[in-house]
Protein backbone atom coordinates (compact mmCIF):
# COMPACT_ATOMS: atom_id res chain seq x y z
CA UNK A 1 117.57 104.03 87.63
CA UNK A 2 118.33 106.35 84.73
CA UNK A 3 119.88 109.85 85.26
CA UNK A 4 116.26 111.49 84.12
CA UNK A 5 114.34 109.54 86.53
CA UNK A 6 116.65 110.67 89.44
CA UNK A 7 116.21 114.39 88.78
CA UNK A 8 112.42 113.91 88.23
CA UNK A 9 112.07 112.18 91.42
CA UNK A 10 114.49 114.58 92.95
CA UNK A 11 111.67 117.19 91.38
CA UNK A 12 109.51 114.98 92.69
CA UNK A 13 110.88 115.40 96.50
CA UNK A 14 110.61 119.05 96.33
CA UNK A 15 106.95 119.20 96.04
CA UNK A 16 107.11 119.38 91.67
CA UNK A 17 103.51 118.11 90.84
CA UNK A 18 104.52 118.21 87.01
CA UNK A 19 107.35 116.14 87.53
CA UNK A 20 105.16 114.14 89.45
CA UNK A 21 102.25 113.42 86.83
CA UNK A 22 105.56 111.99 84.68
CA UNK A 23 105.90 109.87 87.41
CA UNK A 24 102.29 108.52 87.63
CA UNK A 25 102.13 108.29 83.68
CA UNK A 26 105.20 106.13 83.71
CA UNK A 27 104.00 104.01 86.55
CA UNK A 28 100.63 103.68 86.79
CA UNK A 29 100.59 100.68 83.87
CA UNK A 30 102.59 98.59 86.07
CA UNK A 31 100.66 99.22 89.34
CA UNK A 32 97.26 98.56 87.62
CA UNK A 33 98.47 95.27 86.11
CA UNK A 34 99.80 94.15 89.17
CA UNK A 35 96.30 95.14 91.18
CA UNK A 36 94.02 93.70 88.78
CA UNK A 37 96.02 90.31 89.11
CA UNK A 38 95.94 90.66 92.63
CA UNK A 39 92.37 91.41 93.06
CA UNK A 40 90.63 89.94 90.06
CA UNK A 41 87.92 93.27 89.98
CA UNK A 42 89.16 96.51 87.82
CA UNK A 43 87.39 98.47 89.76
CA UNK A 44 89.67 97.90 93.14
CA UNK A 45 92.55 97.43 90.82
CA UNK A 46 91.52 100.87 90.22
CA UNK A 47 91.13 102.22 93.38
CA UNK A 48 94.77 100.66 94.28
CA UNK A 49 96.86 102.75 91.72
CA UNK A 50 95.05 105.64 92.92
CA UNK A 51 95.77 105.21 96.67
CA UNK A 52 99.35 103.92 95.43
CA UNK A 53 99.96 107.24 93.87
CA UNK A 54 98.84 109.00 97.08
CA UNK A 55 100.64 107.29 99.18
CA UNK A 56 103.50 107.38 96.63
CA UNK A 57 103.18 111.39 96.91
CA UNK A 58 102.86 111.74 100.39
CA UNK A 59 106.26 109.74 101.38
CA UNK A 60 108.56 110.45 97.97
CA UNK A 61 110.83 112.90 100.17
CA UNK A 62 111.45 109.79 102.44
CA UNK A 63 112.27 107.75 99.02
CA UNK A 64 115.87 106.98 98.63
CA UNK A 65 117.17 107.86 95.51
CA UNK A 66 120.10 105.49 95.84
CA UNK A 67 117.17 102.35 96.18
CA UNK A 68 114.94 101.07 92.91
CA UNK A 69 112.31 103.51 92.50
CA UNK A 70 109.81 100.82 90.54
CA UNK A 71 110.43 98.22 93.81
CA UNK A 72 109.15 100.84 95.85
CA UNK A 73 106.36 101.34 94.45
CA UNK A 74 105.74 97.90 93.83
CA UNK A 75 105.96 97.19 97.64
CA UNK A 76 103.40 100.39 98.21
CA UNK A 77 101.03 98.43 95.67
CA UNK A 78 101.52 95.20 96.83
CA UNK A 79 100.71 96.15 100.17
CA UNK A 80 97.60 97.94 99.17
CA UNK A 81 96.14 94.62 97.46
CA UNK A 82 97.35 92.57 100.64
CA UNK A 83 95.27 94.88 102.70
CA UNK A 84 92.24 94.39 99.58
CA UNK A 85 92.23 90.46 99.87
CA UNK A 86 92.01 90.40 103.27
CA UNK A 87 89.08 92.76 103.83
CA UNK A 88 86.95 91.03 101.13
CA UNK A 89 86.26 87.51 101.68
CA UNK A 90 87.96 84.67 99.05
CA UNK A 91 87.21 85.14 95.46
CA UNK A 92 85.29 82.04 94.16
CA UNK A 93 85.46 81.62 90.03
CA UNK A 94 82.14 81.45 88.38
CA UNK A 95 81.46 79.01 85.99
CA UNK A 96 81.85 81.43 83.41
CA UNK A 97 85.11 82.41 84.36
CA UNK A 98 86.19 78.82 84.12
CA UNK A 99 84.68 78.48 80.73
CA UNK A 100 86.72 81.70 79.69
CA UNK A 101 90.17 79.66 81.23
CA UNK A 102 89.33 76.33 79.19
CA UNK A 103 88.38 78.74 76.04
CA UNK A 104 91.76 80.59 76.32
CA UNK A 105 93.78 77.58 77.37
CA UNK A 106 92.56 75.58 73.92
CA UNK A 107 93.34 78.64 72.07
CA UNK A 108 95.59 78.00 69.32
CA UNK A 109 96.05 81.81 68.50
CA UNK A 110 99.07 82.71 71.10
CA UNK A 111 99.17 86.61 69.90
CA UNK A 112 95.95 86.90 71.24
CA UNK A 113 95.58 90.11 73.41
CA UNK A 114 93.36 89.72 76.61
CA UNK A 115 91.02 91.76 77.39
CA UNK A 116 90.56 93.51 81.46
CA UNK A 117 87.52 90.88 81.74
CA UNK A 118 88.99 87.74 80.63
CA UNK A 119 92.34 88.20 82.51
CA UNK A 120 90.27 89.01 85.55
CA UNK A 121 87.91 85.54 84.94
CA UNK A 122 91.55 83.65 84.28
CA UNK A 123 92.93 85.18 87.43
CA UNK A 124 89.85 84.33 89.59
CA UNK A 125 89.83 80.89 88.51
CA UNK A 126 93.66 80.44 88.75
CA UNK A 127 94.08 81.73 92.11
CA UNK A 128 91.23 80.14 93.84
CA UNK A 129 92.09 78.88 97.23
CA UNK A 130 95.69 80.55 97.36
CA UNK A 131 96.31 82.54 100.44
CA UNK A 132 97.15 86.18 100.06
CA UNK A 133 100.66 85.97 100.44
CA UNK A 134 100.95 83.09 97.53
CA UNK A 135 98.70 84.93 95.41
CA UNK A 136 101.01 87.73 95.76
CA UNK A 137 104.40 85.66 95.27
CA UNK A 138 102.86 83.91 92.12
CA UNK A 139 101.33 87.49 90.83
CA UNK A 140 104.97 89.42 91.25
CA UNK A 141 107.30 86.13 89.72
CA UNK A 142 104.50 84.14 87.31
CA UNK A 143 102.68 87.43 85.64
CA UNK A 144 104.82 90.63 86.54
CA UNK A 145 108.01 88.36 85.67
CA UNK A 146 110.27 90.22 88.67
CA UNK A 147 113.32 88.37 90.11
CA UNK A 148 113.15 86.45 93.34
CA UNK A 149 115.49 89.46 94.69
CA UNK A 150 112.52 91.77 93.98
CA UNK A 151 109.93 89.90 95.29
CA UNK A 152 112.15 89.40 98.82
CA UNK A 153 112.43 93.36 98.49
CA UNK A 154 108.67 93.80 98.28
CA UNK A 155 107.17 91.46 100.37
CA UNK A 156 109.69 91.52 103.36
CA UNK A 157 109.49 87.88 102.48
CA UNK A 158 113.08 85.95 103.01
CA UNK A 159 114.62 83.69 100.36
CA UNK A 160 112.77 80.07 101.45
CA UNK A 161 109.61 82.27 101.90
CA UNK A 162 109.55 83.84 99.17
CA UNK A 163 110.35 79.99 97.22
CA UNK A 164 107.89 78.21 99.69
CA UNK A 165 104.91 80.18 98.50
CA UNK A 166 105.47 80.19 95.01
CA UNK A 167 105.98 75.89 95.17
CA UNK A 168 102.97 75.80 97.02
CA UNK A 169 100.98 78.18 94.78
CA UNK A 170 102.21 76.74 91.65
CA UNK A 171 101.20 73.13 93.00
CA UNK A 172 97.58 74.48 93.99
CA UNK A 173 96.96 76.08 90.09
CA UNK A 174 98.37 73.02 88.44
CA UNK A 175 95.53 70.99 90.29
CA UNK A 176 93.28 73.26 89.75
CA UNK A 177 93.60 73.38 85.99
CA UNK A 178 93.57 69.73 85.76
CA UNK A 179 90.70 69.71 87.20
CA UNK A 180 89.11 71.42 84.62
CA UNK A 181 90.34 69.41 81.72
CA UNK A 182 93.61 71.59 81.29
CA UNK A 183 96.51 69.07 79.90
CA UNK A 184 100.25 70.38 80.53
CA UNK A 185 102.17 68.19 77.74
């Protein structure tokens, strides 16, 4: 952690709501991207980086400043999806949203930018089936592109956990996209 994000969140601990909304600016990208590939819906990816943030606010005096501010609140968001997934019942792809995969996986153009909608379709086909804790492993390693370290640090998750879920979630997507016509050469 840099010097300048110390003293903010040291700002931050004594109740400084401008240092604060630094905070939340810098953040809040990486929360949402990590909640709408968690949940698949912008709307409760939404909702997460808002009750991150609270949460976030209401324990950053018991934050240690020594620890890795971003895998904190990581583990906050993370936990928030968890909780998302397993009040809602399994996400099922529509067909469109597996047309959208085979349109983006022929796609010769690799600069192409996705849009909120067509990530969410490529998640919700992608993830189909995965339980919440390999959704999350694949989400933090495959799309957020943390270290295993990290992941352990967020999930609670041990080494051969933390490896276990990802195997079996990387297995369960490779299936699944050959079963729509998706060739890995």
């Amino acid at each position: 952690m840099t010097t300048i994000d110390s003293q903010i969140l040291a700002q931050c601990q004594e109740g400084d709501k401008n240092a604060f909304r630094w905070v939340v600016q810098t953040y809040q990208r990486m929360v949402f991207s990590l909640a709408l590939k968690m949940l698949a819906d912008e709307e409760d990816a939404k909702d997460v980086v808002q009750d991150t943030f609270v949460s976030v606010w209401q324990h950053i005096r018991d934050f240690d400043l020594q620890k890795s501010f971003p895998t904190w609140v990581y583990t906050i968001a993370s936990r928030l999806c968890l909780d998302q997934l397993k009040s809602k019942s399994h996400l099922h792809a529509a067909s469109d949203d597996e047309q959208i995969l085979r349109q983006f996986a022929t796609d010769t153009d690799n600069q192409r930018i996705l849009e909120n909608k067509e990530w969410v379709s490529i998640i919700k086909t992608l993830v189909e089936g995965l339980s919440p804790k390999q959704r999350l492993v694949f989400t933090l390693i495959q799309l957020e592109g943390l270290t295993y370290t990290e992941v352990e640090q967020i999930t609670g998750m041990n080494d051969v956990q933390v490896k276990s879920n990802l195997y079996v979630a990387r297995q369960a997507i490779r299936k699944h996209l050959q079963q729509l016509g998706y060739d890995q050469d």
